[in-house]
PDB file of N, CA and C in Angstrom:
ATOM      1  N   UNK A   1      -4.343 -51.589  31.019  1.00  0.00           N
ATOM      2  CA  UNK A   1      -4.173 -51.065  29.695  1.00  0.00           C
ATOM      3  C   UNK A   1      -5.180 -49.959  29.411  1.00  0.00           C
ATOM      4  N   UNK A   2      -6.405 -50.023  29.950  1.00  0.00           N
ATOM      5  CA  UNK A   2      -7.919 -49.438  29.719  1.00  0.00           C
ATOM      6  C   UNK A   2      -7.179 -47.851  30.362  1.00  0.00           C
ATOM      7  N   UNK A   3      -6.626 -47.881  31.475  1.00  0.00           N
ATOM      8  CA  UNK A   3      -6.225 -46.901  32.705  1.00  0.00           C
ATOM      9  C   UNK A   3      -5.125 -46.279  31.505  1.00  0.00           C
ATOM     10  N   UNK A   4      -3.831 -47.145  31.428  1.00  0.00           N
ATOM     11  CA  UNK A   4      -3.301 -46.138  30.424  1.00  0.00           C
ATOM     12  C   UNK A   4      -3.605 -45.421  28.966  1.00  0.00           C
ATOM     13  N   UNK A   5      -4.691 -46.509  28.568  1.00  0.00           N
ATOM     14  CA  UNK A   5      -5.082 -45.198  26.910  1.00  0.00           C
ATOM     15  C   UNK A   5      -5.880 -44.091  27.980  1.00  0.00           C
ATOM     16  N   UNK A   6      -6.274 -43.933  28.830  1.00  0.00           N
ATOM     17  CA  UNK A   6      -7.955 -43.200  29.199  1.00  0.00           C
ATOM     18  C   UNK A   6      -6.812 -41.743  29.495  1.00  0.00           C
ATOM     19  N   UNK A   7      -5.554 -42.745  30.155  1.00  0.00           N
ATOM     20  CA  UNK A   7      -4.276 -41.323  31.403  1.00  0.00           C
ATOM     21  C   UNK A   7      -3.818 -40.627  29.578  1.00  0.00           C
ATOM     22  N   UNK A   8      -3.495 -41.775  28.657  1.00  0.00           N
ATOM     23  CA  UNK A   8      -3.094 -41.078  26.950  1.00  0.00           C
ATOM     24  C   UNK A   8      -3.697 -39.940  26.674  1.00  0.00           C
ATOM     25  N   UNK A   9      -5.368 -40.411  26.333  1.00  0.00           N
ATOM     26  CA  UNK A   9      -6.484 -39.546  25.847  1.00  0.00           C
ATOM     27  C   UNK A   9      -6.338 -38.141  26.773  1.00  0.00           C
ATOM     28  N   UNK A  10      -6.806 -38.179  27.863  1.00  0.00           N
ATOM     29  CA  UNK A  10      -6.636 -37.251  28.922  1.00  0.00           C
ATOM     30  C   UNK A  10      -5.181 -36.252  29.070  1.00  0.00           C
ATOM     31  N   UNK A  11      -4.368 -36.766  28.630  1.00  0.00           N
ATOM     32  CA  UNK A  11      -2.999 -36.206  28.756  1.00  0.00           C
ATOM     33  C   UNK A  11      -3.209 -35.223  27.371  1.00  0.00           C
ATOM     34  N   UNK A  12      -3.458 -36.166  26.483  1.00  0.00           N
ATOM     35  CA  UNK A  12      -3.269 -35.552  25.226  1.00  0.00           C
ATOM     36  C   UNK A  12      -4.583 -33.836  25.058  1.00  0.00           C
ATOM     37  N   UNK A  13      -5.525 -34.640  25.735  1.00  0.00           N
ATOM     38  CA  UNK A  13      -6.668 -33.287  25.738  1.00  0.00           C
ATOM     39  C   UNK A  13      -6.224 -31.948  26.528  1.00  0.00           C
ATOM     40  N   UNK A  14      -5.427 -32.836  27.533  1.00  0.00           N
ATOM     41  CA  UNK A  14      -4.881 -31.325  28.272  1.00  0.00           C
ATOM     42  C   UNK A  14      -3.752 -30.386  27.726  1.00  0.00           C
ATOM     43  N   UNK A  15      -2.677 -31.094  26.738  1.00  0.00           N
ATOM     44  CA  UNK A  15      -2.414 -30.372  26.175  1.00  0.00           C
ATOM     45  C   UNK A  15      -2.825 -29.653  25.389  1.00  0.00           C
ATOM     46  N   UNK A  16      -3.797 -30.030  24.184  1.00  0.00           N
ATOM     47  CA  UNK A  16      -4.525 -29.546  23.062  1.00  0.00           C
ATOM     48  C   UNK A  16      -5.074 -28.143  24.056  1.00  0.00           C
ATOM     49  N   UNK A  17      -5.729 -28.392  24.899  1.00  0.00           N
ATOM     50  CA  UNK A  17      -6.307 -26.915  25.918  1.00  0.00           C
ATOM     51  C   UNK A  17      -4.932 -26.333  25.867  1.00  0.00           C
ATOM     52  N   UNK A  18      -4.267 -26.339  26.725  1.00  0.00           N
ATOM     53  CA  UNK A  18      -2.978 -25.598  26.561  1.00  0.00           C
ATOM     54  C   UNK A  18      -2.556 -24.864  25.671  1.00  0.00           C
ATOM     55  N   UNK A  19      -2.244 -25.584  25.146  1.00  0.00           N
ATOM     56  CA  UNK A  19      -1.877 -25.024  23.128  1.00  0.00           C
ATOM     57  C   UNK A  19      -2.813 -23.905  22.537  1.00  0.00           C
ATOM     58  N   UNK A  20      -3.612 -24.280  22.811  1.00  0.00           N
ATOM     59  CA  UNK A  20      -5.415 -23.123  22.776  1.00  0.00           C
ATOM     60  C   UNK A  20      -5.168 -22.171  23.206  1.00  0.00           C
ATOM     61  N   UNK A  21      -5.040 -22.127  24.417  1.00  0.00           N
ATOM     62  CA  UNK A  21      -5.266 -21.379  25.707  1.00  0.00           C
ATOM     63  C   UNK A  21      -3.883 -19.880  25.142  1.00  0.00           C
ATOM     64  N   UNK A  22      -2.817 -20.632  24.870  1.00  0.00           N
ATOM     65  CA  UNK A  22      -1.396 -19.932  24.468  1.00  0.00           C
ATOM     66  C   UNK A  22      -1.640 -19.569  23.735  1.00  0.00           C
ATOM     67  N   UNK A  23      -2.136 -19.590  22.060  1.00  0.00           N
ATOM     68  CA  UNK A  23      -2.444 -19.412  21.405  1.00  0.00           C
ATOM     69  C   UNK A  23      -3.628 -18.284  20.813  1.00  0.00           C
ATOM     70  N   UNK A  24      -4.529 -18.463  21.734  1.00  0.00           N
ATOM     71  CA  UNK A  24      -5.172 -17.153  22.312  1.00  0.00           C
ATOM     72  C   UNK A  24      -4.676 -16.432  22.973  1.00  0.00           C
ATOM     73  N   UNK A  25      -4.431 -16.262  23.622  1.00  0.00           N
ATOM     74  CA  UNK A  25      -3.692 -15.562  24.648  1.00  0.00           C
ATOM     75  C   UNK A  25      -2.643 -14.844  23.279  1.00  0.00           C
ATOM     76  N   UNK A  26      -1.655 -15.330  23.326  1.00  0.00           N
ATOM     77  CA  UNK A  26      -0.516 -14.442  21.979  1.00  0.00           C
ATOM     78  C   UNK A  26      -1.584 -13.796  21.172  1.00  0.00           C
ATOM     79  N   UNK A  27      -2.600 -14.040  20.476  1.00  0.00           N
ATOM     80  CA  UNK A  27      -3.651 -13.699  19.507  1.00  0.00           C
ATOM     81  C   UNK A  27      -4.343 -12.086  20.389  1.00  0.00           C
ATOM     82  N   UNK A  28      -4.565 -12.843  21.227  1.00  0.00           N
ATOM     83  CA  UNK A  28      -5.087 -11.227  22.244  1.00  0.00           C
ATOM     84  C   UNK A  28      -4.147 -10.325  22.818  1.00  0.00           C
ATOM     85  N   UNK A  29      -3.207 -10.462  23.226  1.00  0.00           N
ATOM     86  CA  UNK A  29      -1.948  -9.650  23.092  1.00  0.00           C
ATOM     87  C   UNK A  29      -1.867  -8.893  21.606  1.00  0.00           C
ATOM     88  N   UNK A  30      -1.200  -9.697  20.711  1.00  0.00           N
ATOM     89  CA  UNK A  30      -1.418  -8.907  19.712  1.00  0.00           C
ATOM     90  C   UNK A  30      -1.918  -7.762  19.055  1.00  0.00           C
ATOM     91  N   UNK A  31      -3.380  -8.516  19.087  1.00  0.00           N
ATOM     92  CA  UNK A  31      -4.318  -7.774  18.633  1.00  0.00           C
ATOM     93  C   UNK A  31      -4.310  -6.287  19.512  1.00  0.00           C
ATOM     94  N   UNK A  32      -3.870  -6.620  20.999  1.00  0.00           N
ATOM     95  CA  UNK A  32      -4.412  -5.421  21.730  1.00  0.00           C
ATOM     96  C   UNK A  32      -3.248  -4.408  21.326  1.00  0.00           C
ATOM     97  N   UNK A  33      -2.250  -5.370  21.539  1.00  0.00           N
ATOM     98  CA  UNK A  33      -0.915  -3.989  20.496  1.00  0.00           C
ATOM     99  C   UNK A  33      -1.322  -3.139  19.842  1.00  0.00           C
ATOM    100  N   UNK A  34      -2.060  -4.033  18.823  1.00  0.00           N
ATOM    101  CA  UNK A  34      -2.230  -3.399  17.604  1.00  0.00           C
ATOM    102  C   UNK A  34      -3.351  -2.188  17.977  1.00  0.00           C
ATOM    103  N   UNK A  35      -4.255  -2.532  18.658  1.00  0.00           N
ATOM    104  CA  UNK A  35      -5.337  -1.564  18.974  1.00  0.00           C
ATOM    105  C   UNK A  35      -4.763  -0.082  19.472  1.00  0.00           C
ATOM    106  N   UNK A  36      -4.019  -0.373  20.520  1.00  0.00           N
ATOM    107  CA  UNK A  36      -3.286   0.640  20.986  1.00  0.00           C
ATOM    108  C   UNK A  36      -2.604   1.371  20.519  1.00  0.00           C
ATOM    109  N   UNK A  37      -1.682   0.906  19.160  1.00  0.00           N
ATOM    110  CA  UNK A  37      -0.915   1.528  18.335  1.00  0.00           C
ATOM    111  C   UNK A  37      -1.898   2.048  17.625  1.00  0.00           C
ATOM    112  N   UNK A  38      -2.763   1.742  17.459  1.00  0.00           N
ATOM    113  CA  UNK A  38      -3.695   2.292  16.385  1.00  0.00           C
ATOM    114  C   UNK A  38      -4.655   3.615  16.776  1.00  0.00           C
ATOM    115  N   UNK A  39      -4.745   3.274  18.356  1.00  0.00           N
ATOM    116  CA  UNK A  39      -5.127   4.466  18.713  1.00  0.00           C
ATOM    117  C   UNK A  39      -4.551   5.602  19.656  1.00  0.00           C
ATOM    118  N   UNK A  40      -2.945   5.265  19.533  1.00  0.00           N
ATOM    119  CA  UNK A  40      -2.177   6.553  20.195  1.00  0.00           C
ATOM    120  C   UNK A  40      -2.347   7.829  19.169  1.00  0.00           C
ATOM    121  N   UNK A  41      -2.379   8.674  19.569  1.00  0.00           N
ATOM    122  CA  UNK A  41      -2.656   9.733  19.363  1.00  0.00           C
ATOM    123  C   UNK A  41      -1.062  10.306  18.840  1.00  0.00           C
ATOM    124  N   UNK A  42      -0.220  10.340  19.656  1.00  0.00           N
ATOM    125  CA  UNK A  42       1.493  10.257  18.748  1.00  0.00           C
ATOM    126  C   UNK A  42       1.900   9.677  17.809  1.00  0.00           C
ATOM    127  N   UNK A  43       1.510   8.577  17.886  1.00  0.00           N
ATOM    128  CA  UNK A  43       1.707   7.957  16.959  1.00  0.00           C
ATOM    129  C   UNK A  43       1.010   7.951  15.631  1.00  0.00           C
ATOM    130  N   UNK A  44       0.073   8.326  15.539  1.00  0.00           N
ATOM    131  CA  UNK A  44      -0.968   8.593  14.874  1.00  0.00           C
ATOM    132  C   UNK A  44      -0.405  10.140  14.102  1.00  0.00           C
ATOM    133  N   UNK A  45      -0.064  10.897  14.891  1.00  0.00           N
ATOM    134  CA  UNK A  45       0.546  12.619  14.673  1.00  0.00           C
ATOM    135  C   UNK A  45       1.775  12.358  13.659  1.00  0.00           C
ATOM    136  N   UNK A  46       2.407  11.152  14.402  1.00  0.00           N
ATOM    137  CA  UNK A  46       4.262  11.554  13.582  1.00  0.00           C
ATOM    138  C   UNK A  46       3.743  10.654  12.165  1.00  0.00           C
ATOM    139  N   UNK A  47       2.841   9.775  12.011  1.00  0.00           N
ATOM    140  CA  UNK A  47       2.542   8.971  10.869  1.00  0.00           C
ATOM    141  C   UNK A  47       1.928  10.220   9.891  1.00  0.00           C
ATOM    142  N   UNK A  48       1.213  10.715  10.171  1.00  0.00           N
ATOM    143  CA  UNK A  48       0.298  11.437   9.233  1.00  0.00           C
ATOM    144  C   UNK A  48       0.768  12.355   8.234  1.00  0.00           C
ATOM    145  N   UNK A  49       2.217  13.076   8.839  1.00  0.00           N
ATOM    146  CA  UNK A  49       2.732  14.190   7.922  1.00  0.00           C
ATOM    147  C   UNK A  49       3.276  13.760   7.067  1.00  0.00           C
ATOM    148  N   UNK A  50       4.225  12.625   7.890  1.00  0.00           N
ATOM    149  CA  UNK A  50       4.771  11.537   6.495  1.00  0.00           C
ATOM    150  C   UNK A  50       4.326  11.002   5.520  1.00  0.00           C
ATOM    151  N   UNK A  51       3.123  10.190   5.856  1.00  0.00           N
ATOM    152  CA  UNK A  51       2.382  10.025   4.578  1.00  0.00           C
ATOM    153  C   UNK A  51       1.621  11.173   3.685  1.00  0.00           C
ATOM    154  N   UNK A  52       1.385  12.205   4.267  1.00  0.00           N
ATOM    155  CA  UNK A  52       1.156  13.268   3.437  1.00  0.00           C
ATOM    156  C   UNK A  52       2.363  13.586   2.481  1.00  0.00           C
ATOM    157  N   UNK A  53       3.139  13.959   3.170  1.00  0.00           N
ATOM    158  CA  UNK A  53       4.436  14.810   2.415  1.00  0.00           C
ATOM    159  C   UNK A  53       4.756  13.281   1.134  1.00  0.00           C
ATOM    160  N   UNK A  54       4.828  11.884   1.717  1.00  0.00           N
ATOM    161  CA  UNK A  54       5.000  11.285   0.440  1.00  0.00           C
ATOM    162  C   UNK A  54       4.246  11.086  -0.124  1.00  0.00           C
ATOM    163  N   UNK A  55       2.602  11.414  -0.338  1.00  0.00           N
ATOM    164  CA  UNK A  55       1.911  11.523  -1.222  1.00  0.00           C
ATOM    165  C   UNK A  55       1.999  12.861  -2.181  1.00  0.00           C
ATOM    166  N   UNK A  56       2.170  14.164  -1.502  1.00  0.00           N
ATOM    167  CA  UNK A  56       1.978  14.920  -2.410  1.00  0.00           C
ATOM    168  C   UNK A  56       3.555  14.904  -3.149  1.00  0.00           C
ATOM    169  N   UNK A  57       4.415  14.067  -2.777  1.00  0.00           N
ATOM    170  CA  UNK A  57       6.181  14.191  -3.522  1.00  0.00           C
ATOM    171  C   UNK A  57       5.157  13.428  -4.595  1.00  0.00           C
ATOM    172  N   UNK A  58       4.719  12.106  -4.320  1.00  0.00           N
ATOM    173  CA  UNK A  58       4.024  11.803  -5.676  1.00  0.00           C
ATOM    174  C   UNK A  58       3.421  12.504  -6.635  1.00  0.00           C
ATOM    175  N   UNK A  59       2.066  13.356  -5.642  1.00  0.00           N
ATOM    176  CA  UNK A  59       1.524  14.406  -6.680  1.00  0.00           C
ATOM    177  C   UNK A  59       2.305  14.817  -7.720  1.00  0.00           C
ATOM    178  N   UNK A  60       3.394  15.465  -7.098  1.00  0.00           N
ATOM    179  CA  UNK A  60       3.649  16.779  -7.759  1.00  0.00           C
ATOM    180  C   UNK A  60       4.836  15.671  -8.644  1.00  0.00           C
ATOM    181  N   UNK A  61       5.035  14.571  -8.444  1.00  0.00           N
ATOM    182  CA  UNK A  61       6.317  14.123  -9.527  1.00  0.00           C
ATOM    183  C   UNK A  61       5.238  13.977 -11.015  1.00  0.00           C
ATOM    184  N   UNK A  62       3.901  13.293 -10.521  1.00  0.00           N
ATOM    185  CA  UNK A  62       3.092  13.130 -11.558  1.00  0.00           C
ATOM    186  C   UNK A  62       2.762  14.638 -12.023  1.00  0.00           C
ATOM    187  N   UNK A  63       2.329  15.715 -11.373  1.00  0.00           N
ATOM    188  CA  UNK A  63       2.175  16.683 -12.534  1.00  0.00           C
ATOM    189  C   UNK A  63       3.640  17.337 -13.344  1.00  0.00           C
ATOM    190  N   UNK A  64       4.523  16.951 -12.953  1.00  0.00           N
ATOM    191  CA  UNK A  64       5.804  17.038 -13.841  1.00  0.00           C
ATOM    192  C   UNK A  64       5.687  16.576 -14.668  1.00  0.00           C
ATOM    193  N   UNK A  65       5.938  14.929 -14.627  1.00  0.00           N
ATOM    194  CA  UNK A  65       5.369  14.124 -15.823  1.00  0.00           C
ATOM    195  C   UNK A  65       4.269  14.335 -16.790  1.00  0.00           C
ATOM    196  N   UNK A  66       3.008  14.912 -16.004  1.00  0.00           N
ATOM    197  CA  UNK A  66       2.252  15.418 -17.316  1.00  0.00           C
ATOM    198  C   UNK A  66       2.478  16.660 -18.084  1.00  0.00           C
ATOM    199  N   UNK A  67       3.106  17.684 -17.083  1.00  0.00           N
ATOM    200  CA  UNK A  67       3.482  19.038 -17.696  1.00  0.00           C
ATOM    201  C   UNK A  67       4.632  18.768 -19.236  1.00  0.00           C
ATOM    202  N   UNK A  68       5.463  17.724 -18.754  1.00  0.00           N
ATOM    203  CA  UNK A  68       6.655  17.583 -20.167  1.00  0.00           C
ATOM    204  C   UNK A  68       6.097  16.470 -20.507  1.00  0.00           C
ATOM    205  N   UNK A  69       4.749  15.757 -20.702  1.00  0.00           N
ATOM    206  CA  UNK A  69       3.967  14.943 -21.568  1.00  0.00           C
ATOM    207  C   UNK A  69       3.239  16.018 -22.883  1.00  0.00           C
ATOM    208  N   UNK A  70       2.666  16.681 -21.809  1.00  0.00           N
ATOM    209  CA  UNK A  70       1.965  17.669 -22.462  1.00  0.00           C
ATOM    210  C   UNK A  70       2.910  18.935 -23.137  1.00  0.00           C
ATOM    211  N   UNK A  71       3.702  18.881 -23.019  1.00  0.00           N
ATOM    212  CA  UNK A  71       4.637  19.926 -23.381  1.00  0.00           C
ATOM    213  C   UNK A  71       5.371  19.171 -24.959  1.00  0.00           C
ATOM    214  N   UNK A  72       5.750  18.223 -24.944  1.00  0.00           N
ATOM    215  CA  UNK A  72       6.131  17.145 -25.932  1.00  0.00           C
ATOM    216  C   UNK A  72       5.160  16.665 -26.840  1.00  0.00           C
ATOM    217  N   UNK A  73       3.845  16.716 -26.565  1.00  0.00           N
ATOM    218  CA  UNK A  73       3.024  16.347 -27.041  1.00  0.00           C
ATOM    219  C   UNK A  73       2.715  17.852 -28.203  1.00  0.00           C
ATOM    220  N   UNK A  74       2.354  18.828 -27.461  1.00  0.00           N
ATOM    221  CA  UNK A  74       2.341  20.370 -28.061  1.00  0.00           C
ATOM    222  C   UNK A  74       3.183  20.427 -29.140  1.00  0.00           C
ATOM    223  N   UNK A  75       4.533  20.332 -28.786  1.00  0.00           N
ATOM    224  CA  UNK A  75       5.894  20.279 -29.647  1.00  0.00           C
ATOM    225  C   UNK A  75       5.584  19.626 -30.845  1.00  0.00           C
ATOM    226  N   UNK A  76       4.975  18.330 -30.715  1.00  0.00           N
ATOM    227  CA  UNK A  76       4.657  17.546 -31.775  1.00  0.00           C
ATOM    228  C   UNK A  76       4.197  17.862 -32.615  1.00  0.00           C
ATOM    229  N   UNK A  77       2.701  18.619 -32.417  1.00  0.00           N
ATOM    230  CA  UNK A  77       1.918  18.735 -32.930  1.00  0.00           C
ATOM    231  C   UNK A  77       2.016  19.941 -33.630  1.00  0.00           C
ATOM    232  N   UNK A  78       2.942  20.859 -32.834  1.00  0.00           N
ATOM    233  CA  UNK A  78       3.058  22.152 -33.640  1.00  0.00           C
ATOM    234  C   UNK A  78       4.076  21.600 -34.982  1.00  0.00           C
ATOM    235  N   UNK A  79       5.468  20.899 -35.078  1.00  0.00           N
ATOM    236  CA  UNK A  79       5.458  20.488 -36.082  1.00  0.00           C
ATOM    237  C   UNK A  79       4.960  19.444 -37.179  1.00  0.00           C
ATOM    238  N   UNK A  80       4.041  19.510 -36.424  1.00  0.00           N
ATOM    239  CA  UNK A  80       3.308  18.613 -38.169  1.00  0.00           C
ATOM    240  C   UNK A  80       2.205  18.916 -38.453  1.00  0.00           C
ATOM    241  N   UNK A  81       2.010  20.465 -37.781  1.00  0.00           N
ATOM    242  CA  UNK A  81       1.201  21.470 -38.074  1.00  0.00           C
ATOM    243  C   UNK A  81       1.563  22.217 -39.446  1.00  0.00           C
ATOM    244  N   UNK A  82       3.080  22.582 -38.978  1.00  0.00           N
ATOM    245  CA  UNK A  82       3.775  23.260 -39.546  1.00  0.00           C
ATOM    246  C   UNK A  82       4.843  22.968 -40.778  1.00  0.00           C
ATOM    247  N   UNK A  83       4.568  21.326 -40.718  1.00  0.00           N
ATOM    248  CA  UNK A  83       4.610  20.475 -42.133  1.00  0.00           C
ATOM    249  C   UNK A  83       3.612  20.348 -42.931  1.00  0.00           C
ATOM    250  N   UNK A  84       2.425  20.192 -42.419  1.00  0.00           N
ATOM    251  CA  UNK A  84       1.381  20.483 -43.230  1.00  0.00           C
ATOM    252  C   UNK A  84       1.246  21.451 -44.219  1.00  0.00           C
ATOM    253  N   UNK A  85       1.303  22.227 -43.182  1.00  0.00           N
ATOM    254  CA  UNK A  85       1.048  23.997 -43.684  1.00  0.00           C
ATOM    255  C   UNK A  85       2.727  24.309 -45.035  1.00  0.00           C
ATOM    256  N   UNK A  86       3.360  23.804 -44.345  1.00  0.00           N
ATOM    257  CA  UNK A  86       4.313  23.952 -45.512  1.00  0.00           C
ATOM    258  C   UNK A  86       4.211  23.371 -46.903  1.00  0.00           C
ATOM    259  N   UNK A  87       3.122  22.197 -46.775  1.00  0.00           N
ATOM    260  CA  UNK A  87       3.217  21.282 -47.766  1.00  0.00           C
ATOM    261  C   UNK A  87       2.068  21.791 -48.793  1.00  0.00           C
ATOM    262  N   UNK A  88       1.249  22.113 -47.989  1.00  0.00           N
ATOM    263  CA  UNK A  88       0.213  23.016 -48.404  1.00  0.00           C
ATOM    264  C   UNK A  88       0.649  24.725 -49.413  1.00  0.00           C
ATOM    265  N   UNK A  89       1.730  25.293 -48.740  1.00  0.00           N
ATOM    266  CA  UNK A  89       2.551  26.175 -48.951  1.00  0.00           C
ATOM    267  C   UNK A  89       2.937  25.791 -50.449  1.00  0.00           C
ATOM    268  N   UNK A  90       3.886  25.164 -50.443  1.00  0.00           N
ATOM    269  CA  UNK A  90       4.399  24.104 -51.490  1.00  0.00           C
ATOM    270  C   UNK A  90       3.184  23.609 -52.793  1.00  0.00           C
ATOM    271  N   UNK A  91       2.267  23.066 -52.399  1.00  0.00           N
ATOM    272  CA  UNK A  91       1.570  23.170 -53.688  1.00  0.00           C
ATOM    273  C   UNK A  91       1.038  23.890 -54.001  1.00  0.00           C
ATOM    274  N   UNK A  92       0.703  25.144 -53.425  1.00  0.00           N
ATOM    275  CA  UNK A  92      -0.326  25.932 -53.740  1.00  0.00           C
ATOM    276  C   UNK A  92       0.775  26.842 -54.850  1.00  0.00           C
ATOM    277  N   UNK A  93       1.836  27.108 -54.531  1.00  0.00           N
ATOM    278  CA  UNK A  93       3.052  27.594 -55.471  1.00  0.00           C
ATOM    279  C   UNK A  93       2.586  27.056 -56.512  1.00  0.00           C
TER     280      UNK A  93
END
């Protein structure tokens, strides 16, 4: 009985290594992917314009947005400039 828990224990430890062992192993693969992708130089080239070009599509959507913020905002202000001034107009009559 002593012989079969000891062959259990032992069986069971060698898998647990195993499992480890795989487990690292996939983990270092990975990682090295990733390293490599990270430092090709092509890859690195065809990424870069893209994210440029969709950052500055952002830029420039945001200075649109502020140009007819600010443009609407102007508008505003010129009429109730120009209510004022009328009202002012108006009593001074």
């Amino acid at each position: 009985m002593k012989i079969l828990a000891a062959t259990v224990r032992l069986s069971t430890l060698v898998l647990i290594a195993a499992l480890s062992s795989t487990a690292f192993a996939q983990t270092a693969e990975q990682e090295s992917r990733l390293m490599l992708a990270m430092s090709d130089a092509t890859l690195a080239a065809d990424w870069q314009p893209k994210t440029q070009a969709g950052e500055q599509a952002q830029a420039d959507a945001v200075k649109r947005d502020l140009a007819i913020s600010a443009e609407a905002i102007s508008r505003k202000l010129d009429e109730e400039l120009e209510d004022r001034l009328s009202r002012k107009l108006e009593m001074a009559i």
